[in-house]
Protein backbone atom coordinates (compact mmCIF):
# COMPACT_ATOMS: atom_id res chain seq x y z
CA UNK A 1 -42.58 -1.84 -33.14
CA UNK A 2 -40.74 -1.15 -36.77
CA UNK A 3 -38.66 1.70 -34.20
CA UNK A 4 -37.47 -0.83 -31.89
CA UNK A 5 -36.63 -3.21 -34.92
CA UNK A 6 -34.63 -0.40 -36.08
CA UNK A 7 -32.97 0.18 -33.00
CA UNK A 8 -31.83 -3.76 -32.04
CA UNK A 9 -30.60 -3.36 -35.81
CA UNK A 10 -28.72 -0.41 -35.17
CA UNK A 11 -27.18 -2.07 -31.77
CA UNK A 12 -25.91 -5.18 -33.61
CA UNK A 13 -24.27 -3.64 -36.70
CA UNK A 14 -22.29 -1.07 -34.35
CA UNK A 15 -19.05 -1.28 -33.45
CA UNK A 16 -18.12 -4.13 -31.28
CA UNK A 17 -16.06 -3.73 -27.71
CA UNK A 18 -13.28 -5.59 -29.05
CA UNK A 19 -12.86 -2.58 -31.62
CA UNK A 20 -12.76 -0.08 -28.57
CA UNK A 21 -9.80 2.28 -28.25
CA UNK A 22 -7.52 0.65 -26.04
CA UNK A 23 -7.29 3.77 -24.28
CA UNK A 24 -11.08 3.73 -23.25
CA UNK A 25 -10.59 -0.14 -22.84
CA UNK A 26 -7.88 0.92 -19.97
CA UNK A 27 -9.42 2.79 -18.04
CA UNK A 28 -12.55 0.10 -18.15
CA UNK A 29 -10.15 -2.48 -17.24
CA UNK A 30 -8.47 -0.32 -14.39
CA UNK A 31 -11.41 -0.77 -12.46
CA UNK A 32 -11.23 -4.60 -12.30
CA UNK A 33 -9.58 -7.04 -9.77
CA UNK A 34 -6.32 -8.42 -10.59
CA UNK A 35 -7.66 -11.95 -10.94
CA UNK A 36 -9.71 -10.50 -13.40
CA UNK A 37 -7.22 -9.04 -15.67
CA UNK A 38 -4.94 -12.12 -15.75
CA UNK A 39 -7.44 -14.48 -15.50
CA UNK A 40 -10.12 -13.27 -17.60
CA UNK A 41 -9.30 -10.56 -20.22
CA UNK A 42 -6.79 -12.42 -21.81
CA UNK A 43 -8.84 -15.12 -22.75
CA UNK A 44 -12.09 -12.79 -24.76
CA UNK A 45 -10.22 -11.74 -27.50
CA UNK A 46 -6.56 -10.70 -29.30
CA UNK A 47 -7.53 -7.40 -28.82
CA UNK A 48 -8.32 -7.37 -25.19
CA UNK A 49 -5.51 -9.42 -24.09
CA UNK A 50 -3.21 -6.77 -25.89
CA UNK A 51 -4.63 -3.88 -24.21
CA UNK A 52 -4.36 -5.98 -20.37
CA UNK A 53 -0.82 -6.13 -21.25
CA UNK A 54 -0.34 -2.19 -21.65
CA UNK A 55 1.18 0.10 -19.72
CA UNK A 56 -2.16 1.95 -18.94
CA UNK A 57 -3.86 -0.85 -16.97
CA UNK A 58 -0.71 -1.25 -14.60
CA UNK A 59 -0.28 2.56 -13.16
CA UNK A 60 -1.77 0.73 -10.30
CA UNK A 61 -0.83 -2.28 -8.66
CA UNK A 62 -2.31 -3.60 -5.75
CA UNK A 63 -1.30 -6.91 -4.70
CA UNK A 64 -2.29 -6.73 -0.75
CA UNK A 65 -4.94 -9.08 -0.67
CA UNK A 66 -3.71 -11.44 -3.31
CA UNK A 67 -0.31 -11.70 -1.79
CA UNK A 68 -1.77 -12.83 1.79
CA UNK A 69 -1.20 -17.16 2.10
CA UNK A 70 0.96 -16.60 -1.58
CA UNK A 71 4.23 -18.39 -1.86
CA UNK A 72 6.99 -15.41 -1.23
CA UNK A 73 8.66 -16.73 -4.88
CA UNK A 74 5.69 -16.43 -6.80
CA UNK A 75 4.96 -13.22 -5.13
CA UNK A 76 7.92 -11.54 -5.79
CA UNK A 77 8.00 -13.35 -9.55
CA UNK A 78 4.35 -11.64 -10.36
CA UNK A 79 5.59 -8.03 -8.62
CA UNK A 80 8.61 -8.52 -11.50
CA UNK A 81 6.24 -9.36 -14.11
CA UNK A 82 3.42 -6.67 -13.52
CA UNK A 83 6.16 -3.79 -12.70
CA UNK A 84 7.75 -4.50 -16.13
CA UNK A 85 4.35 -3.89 -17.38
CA UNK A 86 3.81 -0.63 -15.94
CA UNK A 87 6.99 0.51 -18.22
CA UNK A 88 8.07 3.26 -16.06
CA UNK A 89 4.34 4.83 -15.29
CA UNK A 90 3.64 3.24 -12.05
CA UNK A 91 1.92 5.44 -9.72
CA UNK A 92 0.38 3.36 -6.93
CA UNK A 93 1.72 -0.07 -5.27
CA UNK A 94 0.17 -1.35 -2.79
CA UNK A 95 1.25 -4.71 -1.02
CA UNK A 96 2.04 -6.12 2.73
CA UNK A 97 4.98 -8.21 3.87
CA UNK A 98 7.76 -7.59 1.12
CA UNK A 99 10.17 -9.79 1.63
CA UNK A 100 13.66 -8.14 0.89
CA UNK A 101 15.21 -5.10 -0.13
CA UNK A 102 15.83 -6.45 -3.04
CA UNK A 103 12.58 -6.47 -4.71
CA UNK A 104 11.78 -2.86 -3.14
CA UNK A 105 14.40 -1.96 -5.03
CA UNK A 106 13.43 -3.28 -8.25
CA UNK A 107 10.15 -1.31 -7.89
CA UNK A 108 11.75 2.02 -7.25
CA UNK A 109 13.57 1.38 -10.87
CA UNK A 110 10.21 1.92 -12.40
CA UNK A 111 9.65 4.91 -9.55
CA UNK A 112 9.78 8.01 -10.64
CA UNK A 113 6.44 8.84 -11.08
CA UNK A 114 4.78 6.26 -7.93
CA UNK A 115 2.56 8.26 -5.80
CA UNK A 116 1.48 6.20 -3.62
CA UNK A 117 4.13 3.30 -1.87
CA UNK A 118 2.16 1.14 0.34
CA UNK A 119 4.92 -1.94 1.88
CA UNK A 120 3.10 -2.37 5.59
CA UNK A 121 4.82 -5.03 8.03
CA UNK A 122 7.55 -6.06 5.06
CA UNK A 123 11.20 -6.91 5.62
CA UNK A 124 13.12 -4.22 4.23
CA UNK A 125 15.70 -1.89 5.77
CA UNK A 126 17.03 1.60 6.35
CA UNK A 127 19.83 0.87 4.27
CA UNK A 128 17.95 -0.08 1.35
CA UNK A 129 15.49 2.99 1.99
CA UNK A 130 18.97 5.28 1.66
CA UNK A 131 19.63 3.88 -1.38
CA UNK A 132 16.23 3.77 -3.04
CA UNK A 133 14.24 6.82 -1.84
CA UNK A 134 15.66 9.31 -4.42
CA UNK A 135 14.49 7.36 -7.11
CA UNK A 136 10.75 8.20 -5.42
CA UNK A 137 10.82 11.99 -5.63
CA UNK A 138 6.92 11.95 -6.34
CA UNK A 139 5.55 10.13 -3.58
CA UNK A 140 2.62 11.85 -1.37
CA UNK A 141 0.90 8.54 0.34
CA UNK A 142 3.81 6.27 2.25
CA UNK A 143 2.81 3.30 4.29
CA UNK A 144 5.17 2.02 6.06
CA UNK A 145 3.57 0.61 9.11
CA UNK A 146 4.91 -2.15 11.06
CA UNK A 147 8.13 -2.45 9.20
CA UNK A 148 10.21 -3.37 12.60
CA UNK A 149 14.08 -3.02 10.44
CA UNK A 150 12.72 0.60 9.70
CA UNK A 151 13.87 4.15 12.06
CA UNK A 152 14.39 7.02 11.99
CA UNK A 153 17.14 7.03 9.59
CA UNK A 154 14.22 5.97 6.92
CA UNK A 155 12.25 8.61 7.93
CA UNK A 156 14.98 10.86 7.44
CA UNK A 157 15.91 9.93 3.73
CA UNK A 158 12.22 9.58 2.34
CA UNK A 159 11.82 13.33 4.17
CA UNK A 160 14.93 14.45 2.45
CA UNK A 161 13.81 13.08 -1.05
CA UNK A 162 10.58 13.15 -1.27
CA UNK A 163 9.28 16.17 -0.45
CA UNK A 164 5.73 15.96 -1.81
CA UNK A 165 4.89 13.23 1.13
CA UNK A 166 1.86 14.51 2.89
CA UNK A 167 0.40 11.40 4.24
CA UNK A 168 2.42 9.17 6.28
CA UNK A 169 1.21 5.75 8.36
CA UNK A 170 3.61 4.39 10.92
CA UNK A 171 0.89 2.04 12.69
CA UNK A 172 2.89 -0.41 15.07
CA UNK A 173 1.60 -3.41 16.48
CA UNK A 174 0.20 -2.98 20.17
CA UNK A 175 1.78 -5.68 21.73
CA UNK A 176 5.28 -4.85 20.63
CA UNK A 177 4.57 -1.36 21.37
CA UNK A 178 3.57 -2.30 25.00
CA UNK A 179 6.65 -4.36 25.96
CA UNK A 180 9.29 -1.50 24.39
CA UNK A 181 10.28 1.69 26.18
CA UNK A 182 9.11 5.52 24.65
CA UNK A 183 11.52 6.31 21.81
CA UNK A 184 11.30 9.86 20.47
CA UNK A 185 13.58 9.87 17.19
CA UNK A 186 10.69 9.02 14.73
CA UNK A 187 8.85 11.56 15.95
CA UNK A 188 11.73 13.95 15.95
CA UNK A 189 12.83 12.68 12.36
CA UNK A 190 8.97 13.74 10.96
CA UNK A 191 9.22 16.96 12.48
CA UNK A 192 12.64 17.84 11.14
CA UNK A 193 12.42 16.28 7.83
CA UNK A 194 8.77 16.12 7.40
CA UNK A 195 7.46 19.44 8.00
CA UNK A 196 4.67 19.35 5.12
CA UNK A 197 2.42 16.74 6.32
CA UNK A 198 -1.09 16.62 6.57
CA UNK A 199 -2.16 13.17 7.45
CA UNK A 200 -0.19 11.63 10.33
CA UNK A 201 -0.95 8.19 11.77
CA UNK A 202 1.37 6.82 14.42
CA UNK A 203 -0.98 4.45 16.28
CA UNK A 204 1.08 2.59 19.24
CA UNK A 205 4.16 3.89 18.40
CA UNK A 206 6.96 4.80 21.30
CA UNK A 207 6.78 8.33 21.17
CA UNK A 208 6.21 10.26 24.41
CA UNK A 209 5.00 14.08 24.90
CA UNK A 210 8.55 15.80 23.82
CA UNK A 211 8.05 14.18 20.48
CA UNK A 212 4.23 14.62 20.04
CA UNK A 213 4.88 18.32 21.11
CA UNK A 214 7.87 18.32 17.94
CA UNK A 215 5.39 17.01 15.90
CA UNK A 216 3.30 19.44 16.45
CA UNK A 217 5.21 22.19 16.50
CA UNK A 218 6.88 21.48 13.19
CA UNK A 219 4.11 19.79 10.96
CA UNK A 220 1.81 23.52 11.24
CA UNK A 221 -0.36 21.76 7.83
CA UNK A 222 -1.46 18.61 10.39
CA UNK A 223 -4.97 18.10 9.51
CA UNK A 224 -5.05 14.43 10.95
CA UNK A 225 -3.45 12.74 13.77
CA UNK A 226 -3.85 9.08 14.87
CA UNK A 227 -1.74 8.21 18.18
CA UNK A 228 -4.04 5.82 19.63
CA UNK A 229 -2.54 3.57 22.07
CA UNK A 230 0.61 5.16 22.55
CA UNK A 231 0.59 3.89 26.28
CA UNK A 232 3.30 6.75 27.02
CA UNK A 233 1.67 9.56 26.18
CA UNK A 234 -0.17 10.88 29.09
CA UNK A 235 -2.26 14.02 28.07
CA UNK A 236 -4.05 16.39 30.09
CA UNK A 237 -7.32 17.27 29.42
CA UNK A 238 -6.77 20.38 27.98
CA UNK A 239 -4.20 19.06 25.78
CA UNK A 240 -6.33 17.07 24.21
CA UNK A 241 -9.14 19.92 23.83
CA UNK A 242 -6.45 22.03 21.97
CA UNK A 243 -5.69 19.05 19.70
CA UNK A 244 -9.51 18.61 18.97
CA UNK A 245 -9.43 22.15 18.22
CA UNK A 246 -6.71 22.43 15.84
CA UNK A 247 -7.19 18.67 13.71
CA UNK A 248 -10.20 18.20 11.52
CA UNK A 249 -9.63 14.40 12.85
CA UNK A 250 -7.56 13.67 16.41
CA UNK A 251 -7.61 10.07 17.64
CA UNK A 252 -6.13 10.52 21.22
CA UNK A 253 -4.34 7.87 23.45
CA UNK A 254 -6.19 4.80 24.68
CA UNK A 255 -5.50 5.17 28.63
CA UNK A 256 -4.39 2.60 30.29
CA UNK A 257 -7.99 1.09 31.79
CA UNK A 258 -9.21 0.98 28.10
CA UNK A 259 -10.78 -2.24 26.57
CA UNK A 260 -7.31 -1.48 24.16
CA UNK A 261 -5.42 -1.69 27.09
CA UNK A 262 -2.14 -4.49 26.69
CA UNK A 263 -1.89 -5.21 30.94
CA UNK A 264 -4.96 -7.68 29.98
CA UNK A 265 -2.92 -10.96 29.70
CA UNK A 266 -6.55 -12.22 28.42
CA UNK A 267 -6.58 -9.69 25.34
CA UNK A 268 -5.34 -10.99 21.87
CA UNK A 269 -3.78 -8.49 19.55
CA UNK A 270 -5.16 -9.39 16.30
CA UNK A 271 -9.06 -8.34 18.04
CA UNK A 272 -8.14 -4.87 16.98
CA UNK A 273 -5.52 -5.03 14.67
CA UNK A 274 -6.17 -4.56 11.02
CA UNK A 275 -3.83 -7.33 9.68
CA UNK A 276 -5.08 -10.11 11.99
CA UNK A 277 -6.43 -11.96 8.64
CA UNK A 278 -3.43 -11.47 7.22
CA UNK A 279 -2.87 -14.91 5.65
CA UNK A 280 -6.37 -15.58 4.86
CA UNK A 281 -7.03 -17.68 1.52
CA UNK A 282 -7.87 -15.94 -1.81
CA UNK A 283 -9.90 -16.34 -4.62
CA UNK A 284 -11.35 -19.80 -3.15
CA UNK A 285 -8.21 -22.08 -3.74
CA UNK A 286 -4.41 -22.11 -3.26
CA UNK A 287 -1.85 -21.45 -6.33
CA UNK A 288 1.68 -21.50 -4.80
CA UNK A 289 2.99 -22.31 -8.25
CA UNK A 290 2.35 -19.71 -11.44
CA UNK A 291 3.99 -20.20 -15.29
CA UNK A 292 5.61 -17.24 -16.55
CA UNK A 293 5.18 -17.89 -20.01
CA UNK A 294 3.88 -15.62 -22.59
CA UNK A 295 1.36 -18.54 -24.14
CA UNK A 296 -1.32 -19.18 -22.10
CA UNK A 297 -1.10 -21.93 -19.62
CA UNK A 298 -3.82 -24.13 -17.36
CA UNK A 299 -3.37 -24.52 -13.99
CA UNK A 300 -5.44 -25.86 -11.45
CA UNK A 301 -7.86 -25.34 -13.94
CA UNK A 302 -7.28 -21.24 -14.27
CA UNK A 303 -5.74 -20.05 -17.22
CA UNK A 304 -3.28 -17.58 -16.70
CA UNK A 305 -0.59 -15.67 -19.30
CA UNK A 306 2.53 -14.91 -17.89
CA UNK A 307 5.48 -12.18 -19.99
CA UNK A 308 8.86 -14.67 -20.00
CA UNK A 309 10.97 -14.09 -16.62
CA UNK A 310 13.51 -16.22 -17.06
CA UNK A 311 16.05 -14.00 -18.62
């Protein structure tokens, strides 16, 4: 009895968790969700709500669920806000439906060490890809799925400066994919420019058999393919035995009397694509509105604390 006194004694004179190394705190906090740390944190102590502001707790941002049914403003305002946080030691972002090029480019400022650029179905361009993707020179993980302003020419200049890219997901949606003739020069552009991958995913994309065959020619380190429902590839059965053979993982075409299959007038897209919840609610009410202040500030009844944006 007198050792467990001593123990509970021992527990409550020790050093608190607001006196923590911030560094330790970091990597605690890393592992929270996003309403969390600006919801939350702040408001325990001085301490904590320093140490959600550092650098170390915004290496990764991940804003893919909490964007979905968001105001595009506030969206793009709390992308500003967070990447300014990171101070130049971002390494993953993760978010879908970017709106403009603009605020792409305002991530790649604080780029040079981001790893892992996830921007599926979002608005920006080839042009702004040109003029961004050498400011990336560390990416290995790029996303890039259902980005319809996107090519080849994007391809080509993330290839061309970012040579560390070894997993790359170009997932199109079926039904566009069904109503648009086979188009080779993304596949072409990944086997010229993109020789080093490992991980390819091209699920209902255009390409046809003379730019699988590129592909596979070129990209010798392929460890994963994904080309389901690429309704113009037509592969023999030994083809796809090769393939097997060769890929740890090889997702072949859906044929054309597949459950997958777009002829069904009857069969909605979203049953099998992954975004079909795309605008679902989050966290249990709507914000569209968010203060940017650096005092803390009620809304809705959440307390958030916002860095000043206004300059």
């Amino acid at each position: 009895m007198l050792r467990m006194e001593g123990r509970m004694e021992n527990l409550e004179n020790g050093p608190s968790w607001a006196d923590m190394l911030p560094d330790a705190l970091a990597k605690i906090f890393g592992r929270l969700s996003l309403e969390d740390m600006l919801t939350i944190i702040p408001r325990v102590c001085r301490s904590w709500r320093r140490v959600s502001q550092d650098a170390l707790c915004w290496q990764i941002i991940d804003l893919d669920e909490w964007c979905r049914g968001r105001n595009a403003d506030t969206i793009e305002r709390l992308i500003k806000s967070l990447v300014n946080r990171s101070c130049g030691r971002l390494r993953e972002f993760a978010i879908s439906g970017l709106r403009s090029d603009a605020i792409l480019s305002f991530i790649a400022q604080s780029g040079e060490l981001l790893q892992v650029l996830r921007i599926p179905y979002s608005g920006v361009t080839d042009d702004c890809i040109c003029q961004v993707a050498y400011k990336l020179p560390c990416i290995t993980y790029l996303d890039i799925s259902g980005c319809s302003f996107l090519s080849q020419v994007a391809i080509q200049a993330f290839g061309e400066h970012c040579a560390s890219i070894t997993h790359l997901k170009r997932t199109m949606h079926p039904q566009i994919s069904s109503m648009v003739s086979s188009n080779d020069e993304e596949a072409f552009a990944i086997a010229q420019y993109m020789p080093q991958l490992k991980h390819l995913e091209m699920s209902y994309g255009l390409l046809s058999i003379s730019g699988l065959k590129a592909v596979l020619e070129k990209c010798t380190d392929l460890e994963f393919l994904d080309v389901r429902g690429c309704w113009n590839l037509d592969l023999e059965e030994t083809f796809i035995k090769e393939c097997k053979k060769r890929f740890k993982v090889f997702h072949e075409p859906v044929v054309k009397n597949d459950i997958y299959s777009t002829d069904d007038p009857d069969l909605d897209a979203s049953d099998y694509c992954d975004d079909s919840d795309l605008y679902s609610d989050m966290w249990g009410s709507e914000i569209d509105e968010i203060g940017m202040d650096m005092h803390e500030e009620e809304i809705n009844g959440t307390l958030y604390f916002w860095p000043d944006m206004s300059s």
